[in-house]
N, C-alpha and C. Protein backbone atom coordinates (compact mmCIF):
# COMPACT_ATOMS: atom_id res chain seq x y z
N UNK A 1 14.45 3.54 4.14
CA UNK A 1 13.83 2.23 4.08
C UNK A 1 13.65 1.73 5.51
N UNK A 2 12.37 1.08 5.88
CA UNK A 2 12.08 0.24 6.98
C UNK A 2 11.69 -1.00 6.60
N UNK A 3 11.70 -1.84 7.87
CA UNK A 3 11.63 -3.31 7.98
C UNK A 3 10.02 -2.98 8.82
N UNK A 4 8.74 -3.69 8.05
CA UNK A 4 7.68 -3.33 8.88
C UNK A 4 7.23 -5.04 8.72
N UNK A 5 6.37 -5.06 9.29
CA UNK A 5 5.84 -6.81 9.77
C UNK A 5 4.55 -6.53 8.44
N UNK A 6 4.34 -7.72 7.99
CA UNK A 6 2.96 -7.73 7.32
C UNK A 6 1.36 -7.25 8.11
N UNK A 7 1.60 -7.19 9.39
CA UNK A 7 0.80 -6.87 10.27
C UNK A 7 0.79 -5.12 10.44
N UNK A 8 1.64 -4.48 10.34
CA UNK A 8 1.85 -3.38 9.91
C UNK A 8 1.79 -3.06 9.04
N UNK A 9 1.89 -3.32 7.77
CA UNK A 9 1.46 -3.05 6.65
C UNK A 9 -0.08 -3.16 6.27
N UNK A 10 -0.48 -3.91 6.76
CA UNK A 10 -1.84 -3.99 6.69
C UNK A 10 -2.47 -2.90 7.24
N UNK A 11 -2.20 -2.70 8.69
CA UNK A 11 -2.65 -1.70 9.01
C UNK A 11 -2.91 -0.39 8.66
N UNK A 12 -1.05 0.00 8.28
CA UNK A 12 -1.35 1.37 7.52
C UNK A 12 -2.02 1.46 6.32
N UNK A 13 -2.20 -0.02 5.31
CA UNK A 13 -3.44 0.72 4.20
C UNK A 13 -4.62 0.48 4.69
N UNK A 14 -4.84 -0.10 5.82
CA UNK A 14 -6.54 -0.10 6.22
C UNK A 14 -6.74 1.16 6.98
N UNK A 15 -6.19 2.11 7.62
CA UNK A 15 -5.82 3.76 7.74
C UNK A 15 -5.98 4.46 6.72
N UNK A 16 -5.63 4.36 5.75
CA UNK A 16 -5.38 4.68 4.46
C UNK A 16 -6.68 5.18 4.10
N UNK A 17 -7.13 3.31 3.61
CA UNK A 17 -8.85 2.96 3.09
C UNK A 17 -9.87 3.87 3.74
N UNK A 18 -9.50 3.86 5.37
CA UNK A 18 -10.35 4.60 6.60
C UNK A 18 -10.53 6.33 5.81
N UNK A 19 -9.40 6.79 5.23
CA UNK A 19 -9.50 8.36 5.42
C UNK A 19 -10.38 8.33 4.09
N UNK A 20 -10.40 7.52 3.00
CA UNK A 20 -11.01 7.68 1.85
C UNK A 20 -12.35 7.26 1.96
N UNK A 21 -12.97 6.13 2.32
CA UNK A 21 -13.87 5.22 2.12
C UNK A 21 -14.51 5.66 3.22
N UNK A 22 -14.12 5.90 4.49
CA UNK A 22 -14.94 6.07 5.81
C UNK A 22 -16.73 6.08 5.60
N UNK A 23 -17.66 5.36 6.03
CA UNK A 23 -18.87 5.24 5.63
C UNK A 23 -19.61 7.01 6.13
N UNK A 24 -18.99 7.59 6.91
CA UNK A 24 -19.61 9.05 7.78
C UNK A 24 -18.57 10.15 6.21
N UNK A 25 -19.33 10.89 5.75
CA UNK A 25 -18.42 11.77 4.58
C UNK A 25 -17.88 12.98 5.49
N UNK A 26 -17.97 12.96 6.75
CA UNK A 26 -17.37 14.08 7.39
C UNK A 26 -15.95 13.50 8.29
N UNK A 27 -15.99 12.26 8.43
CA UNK A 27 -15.00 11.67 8.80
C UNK A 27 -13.61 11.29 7.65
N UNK A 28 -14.26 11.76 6.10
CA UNK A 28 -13.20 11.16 5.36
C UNK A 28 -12.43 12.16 5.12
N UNK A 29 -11.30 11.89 5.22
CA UNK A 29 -9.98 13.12 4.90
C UNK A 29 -9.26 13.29 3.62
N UNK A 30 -10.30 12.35 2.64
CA UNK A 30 -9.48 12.45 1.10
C UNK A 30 -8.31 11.81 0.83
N UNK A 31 -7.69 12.31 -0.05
CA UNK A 31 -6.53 11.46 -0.56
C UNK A 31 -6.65 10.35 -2.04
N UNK A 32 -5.82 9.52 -1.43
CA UNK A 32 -5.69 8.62 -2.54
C UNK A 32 -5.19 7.25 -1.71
N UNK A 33 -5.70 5.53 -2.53
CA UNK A 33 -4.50 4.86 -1.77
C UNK A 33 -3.55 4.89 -1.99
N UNK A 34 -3.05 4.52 -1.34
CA UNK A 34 -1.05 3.95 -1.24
C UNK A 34 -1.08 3.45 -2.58
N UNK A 35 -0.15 4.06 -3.49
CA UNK A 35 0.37 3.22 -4.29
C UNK A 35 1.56 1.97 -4.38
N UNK A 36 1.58 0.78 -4.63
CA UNK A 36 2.62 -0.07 -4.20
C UNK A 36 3.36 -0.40 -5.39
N UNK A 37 4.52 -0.97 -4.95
CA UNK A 37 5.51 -1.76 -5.93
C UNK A 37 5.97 -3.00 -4.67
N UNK A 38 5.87 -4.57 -5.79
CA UNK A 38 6.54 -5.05 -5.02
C UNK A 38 5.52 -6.00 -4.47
N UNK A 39 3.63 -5.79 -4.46
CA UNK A 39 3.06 -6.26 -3.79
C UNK A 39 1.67 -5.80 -4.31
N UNK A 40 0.90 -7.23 -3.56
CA UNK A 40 -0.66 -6.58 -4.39
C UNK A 40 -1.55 -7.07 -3.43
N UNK A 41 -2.80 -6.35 -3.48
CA UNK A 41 -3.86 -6.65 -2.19
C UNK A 41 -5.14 -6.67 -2.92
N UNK A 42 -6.36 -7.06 -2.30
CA UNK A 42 -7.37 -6.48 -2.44
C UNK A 42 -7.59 -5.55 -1.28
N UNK A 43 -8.80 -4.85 -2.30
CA UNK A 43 -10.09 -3.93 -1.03
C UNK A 43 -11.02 -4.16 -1.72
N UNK A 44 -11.99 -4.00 -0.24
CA UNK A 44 -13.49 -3.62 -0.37
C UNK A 44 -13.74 -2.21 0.23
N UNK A 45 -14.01 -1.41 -0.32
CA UNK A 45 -13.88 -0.14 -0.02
C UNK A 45 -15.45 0.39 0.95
N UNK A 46 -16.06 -1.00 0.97
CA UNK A 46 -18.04 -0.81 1.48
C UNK A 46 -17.71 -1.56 2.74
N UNK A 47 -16.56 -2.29 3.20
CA UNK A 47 -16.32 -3.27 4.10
C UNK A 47 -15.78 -1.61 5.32
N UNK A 48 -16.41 -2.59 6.48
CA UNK A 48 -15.61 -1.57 7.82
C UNK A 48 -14.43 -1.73 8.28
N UNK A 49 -13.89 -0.77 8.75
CA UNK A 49 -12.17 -0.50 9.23
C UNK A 49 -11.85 -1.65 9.41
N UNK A 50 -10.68 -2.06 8.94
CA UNK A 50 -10.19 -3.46 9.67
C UNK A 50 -10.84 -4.69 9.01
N UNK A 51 -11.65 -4.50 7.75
CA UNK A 51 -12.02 -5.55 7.24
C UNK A 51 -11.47 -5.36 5.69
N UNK A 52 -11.43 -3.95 5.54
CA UNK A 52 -11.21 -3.52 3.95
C UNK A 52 -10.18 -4.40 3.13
N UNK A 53 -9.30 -4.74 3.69
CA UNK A 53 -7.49 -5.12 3.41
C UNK A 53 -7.55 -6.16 3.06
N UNK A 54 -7.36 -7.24 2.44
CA UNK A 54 -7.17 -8.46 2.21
C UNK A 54 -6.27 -9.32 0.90
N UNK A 55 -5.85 -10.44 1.01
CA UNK A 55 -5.13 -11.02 0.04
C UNK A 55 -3.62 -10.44 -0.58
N UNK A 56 -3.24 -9.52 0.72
CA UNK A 56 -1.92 -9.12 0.39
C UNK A 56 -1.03 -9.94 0.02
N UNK A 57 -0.25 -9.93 -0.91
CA UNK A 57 0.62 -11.11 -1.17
C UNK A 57 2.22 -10.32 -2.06
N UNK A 58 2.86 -10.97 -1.96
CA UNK A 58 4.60 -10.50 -2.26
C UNK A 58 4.89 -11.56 -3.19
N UNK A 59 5.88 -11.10 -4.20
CA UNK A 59 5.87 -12.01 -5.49
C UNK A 59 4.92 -13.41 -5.68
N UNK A 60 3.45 -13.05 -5.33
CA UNK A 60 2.30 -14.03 -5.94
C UNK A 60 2.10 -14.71 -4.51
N UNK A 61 2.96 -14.81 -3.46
CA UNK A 61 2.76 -15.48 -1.95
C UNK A 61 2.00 -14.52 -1.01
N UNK A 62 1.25 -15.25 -0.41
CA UNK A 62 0.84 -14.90 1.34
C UNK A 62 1.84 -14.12 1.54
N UNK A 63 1.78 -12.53 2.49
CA UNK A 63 2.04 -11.95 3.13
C UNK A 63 1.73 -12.32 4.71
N UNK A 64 2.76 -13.04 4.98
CA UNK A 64 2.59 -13.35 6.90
C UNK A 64 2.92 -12.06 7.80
N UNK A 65 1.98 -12.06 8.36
CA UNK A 65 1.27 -10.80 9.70
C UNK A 65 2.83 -10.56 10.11
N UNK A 66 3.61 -11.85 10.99
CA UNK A 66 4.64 -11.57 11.63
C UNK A 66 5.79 -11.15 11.15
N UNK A 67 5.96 -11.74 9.55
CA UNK A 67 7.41 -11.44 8.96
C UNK A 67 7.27 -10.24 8.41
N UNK A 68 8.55 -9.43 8.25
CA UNK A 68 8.59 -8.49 8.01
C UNK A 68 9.40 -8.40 6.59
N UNK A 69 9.02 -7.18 5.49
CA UNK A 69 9.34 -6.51 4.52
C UNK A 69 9.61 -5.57 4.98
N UNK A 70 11.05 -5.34 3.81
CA UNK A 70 11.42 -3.93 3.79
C UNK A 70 10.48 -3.19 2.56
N UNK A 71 10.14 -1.59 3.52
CA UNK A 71 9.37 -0.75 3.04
C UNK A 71 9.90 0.57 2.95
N UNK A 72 9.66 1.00 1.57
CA UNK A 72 10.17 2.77 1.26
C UNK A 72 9.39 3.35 0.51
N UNK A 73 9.09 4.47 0.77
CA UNK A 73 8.31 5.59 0.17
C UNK A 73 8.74 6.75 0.38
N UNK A 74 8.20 7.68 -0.65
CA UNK A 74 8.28 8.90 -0.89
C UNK A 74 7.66 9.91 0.67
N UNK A 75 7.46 9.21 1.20
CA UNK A 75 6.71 9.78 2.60
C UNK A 75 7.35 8.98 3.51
N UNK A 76 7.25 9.12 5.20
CA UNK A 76 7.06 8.10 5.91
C UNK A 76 6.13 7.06 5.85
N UNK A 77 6.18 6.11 6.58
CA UNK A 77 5.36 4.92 6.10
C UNK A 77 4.90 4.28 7.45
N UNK A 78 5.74 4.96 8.42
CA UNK A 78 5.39 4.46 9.47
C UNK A 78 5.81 5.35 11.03
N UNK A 79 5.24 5.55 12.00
CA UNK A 79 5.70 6.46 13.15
C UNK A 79 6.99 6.31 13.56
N UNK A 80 8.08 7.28 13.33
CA UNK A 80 9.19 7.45 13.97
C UNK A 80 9.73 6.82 12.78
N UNK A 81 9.80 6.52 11.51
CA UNK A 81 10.60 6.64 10.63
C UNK A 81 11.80 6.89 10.43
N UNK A 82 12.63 6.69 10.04
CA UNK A 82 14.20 7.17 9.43
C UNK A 82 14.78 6.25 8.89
N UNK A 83 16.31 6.70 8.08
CA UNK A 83 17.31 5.83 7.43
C UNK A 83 17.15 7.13 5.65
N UNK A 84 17.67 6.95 5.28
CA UNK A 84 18.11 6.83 4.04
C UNK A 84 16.91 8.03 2.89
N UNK A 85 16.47 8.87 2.36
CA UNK A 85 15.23 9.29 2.10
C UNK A 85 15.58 8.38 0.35
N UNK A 86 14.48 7.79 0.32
CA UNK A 86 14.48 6.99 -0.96
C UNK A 86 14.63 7.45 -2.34
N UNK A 87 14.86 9.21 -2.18
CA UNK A 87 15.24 9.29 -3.65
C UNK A 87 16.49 9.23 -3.80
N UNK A 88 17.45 8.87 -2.55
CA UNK A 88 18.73 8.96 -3.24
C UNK A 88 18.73 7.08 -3.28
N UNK A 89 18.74 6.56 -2.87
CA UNK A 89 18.43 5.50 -2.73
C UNK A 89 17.91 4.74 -4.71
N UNK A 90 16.85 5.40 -5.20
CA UNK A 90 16.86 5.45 -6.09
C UNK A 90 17.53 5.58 -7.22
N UNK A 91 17.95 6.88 -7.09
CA UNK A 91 19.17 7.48 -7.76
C UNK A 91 20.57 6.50 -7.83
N UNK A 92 21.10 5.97 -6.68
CA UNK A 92 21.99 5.15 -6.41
C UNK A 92 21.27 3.83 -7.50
N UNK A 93 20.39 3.22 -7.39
CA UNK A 93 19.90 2.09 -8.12
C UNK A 93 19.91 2.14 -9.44
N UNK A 94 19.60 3.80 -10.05
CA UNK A 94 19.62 4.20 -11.15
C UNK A 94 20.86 4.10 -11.96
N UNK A 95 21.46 4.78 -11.13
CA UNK A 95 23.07 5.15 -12.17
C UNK A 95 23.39 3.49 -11.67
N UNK A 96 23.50 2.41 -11.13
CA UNK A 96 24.37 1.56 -11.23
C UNK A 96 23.74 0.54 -12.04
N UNK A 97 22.62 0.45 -12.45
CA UNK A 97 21.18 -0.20 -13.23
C UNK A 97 21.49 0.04 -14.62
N UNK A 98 21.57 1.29 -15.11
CA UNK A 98 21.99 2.61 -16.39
C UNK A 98 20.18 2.08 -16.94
N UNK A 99 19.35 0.98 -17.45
CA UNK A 99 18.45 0.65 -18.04
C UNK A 99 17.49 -0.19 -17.27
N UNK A 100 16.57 -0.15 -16.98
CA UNK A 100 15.26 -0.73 -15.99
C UNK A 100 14.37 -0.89 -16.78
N UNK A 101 14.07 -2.33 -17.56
CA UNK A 101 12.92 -2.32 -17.32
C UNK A 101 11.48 -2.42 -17.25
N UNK A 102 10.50 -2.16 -17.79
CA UNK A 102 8.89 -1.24 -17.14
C UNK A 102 8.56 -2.46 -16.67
N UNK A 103 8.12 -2.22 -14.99
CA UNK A 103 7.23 -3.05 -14.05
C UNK A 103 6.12 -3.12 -14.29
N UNK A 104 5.27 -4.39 -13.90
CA UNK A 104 3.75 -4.05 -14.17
C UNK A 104 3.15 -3.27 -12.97
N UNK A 105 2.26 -3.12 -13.16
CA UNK A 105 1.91 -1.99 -12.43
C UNK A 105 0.68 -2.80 -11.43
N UNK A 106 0.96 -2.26 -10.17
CA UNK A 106 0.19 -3.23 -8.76
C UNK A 106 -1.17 -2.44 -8.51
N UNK A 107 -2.13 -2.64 -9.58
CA UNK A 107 -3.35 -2.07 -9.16
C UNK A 107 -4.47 -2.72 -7.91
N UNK A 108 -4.30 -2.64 -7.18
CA UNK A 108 -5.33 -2.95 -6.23
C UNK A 108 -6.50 -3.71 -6.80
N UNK A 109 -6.91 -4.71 -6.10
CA UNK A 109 -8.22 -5.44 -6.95
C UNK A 109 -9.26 -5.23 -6.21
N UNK A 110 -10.21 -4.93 -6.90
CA UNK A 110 -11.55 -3.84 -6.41
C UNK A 110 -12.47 -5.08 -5.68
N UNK A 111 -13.22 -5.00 -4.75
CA UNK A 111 -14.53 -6.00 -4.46
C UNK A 111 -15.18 -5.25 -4.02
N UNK A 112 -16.57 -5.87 -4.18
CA UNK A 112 -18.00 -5.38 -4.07
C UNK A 112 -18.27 -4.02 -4.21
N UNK A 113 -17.50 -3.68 -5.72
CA UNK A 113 -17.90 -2.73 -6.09
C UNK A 113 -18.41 -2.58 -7.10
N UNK A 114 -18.75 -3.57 -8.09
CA UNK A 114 -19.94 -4.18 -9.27
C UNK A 114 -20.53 -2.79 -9.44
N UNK A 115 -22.19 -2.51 -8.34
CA UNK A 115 -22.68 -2.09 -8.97
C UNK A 115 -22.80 -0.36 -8.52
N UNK A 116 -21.42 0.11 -7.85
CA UNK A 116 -21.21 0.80 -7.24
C UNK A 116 -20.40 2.12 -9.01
N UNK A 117 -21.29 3.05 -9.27
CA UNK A 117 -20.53 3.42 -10.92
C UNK A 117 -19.69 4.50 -9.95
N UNK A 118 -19.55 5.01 -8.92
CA UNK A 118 -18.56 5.94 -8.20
C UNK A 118 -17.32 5.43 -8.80
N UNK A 119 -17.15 3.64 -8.22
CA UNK A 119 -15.56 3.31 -7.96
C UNK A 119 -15.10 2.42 -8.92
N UNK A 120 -16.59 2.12 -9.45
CA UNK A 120 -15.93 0.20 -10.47
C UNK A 120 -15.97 0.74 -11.80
């Protein structure tokens, strides 16, 4: 787990958006987005780098640039990473939890993609 600023977080899914969406198809590197828990955003996936990201918010509030959330994933999440790898972390939450549960699920909210039948 890391402590990243909302300003960092932003960033890495507008990186993200960049490898999928990139307007040049030789510049895009595939993938998928970030899946989240915990938090919900929009995209515009037709918008340029650095514009895609918007309306991030943490239990229904503004996500502020400066304050920071703690962040964990199945990957790194951010350069120079470490602490803890989150499946034990999990595991630990699990057995002391015994029953969880089902979250709703943080689907990304799509814009200006109406009349786009690729993505909407």
């Amino acid at each position: 787990m890391n402590d990243l600023s909302g300003a960092q977080i932003k960033t890495i899914l507008e990186d993200v958006a960049d490898n999928v969406f990139h307007p040049d198809p030789y510049l895009r590197q595939g993938g998928d987005m970030v899946r989240v828990g915990g938090m919900t955003y929009a995209i515009d996936p037709g918008a340029r780098m650095g514009q895609r990201i918007s309306d991030m918010r943490v239990d229904g509030k503004p996500m502020a640039a400066e304050k920071r959330y703690r962040v964990a994933g199945w990957a790194p999440v951010a350069e120079g990473a470490a602490g803890e790898p989150i499946w034990e972390v999990v595991a630990r939450y699990l057995r002391r939890a015994k029953v969880v549960a089902p979250r709703r699920v943080n689907a990304p909210r799509l814009l200006g993609v109406k009349d786009n039948p690729g993505i909407a």
